[in-house]
C-alpha atoms as a PDB file:
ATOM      1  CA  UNK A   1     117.430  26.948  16.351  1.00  0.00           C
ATOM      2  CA  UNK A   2     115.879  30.354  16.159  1.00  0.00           C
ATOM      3  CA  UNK A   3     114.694  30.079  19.912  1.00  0.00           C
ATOM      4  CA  UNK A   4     118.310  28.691  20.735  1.00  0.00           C
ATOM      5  CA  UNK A   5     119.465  32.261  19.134  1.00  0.00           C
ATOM      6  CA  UNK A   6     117.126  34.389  20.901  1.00  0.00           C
ATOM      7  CA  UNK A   7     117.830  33.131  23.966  1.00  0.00           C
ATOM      8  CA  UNK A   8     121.561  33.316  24.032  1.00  0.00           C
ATOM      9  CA  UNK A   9     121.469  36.409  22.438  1.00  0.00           C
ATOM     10  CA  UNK A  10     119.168  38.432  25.482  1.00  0.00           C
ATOM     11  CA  UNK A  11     121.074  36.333  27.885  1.00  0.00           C
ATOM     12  CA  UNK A  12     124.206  37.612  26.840  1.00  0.00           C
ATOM     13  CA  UNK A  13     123.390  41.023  26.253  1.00  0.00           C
ATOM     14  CA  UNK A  14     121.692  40.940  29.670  1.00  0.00           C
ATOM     15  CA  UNK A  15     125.150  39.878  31.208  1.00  0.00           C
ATOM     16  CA  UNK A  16     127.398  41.993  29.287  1.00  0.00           C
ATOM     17  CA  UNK A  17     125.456  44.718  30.525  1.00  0.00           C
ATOM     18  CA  UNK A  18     126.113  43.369  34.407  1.00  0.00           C
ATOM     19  CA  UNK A  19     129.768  43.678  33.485  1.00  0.00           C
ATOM     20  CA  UNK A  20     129.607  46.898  32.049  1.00  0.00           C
ATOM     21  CA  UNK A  21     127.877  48.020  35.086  1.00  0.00           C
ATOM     22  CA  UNK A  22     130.316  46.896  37.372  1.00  0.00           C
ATOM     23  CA  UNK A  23     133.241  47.429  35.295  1.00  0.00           C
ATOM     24  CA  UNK A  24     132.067  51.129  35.311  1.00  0.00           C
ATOM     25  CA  UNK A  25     131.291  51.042  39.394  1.00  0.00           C
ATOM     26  CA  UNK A  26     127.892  52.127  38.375  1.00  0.00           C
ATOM     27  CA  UNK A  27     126.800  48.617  39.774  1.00  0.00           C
ATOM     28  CA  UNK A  28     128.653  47.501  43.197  1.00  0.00           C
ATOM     29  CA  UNK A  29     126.723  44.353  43.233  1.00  0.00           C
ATOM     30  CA  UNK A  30     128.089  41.957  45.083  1.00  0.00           C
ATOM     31  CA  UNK A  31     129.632  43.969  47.116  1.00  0.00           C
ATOM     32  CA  UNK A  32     132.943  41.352  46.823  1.00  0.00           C
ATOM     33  CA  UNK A  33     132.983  41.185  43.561  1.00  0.00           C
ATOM     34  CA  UNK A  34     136.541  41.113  41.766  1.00  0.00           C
ATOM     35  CA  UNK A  35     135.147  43.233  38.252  1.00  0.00           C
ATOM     36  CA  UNK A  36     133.784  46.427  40.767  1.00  0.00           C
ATOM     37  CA  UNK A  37     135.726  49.331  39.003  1.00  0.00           C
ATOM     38  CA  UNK A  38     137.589  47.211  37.092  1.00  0.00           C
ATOM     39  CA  UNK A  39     137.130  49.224  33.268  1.00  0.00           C
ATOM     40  CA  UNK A  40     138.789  45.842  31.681  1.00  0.00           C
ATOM     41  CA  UNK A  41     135.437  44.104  32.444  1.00  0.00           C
ATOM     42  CA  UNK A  42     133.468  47.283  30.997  1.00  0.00           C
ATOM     43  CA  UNK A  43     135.412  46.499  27.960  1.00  0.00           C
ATOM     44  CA  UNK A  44     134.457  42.635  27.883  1.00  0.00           C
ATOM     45  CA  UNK A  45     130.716  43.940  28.768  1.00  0.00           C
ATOM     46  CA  UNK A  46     130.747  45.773  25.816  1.00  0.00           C
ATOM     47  CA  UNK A  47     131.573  43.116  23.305  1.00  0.00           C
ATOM     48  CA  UNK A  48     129.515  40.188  25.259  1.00  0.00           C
ATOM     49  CA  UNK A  49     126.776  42.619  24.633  1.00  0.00           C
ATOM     50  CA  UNK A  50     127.785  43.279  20.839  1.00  0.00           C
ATOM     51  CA  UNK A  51     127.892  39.534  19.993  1.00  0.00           C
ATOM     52  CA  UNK A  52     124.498  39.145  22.053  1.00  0.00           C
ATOM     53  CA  UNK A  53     122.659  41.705  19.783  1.00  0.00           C
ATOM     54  CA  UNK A  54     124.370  40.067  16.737  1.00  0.00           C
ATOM     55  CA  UNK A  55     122.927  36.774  18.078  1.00  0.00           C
ATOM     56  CA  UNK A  56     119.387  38.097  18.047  1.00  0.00           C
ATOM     57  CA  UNK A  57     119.876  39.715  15.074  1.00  0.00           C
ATOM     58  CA  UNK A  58     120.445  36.470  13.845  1.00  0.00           C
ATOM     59  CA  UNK A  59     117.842  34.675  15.363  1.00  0.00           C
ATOM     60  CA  UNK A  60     115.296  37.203  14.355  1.00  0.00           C
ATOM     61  CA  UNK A  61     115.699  36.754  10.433  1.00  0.00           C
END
């Protein structure tokens, strides 16, 4: 279960990150994407990320 944690967690701290990026326009990658600028998705980004670290936090103890 502690591998299940650790996993989720980086994954979803890796992908909140994408969405912060791109939420931000510091990433325009892909070029169509829908998020690009968008600061809504920065927003999302931000908490994906939170419950990520939370999630290894978790799986760490």
């Amino acid at each position: 279960m502690r591998k299940v944690l650790l996993i989720i967690g980086f994954l979803a701290v890796a992908i909140g990150l994408l969405w912060i990026g791109q939420g931000t326009g510091v990433i325009a990658w892909p070029a169509s994407s829908f998020m690009i600028k968008q600061t809504q998705w920065a927003w999302y980004g931000a908490a994906l990320a939170a419950l990520g670290l939370i999630l290894i936090w978790r799986g760490r103890r």
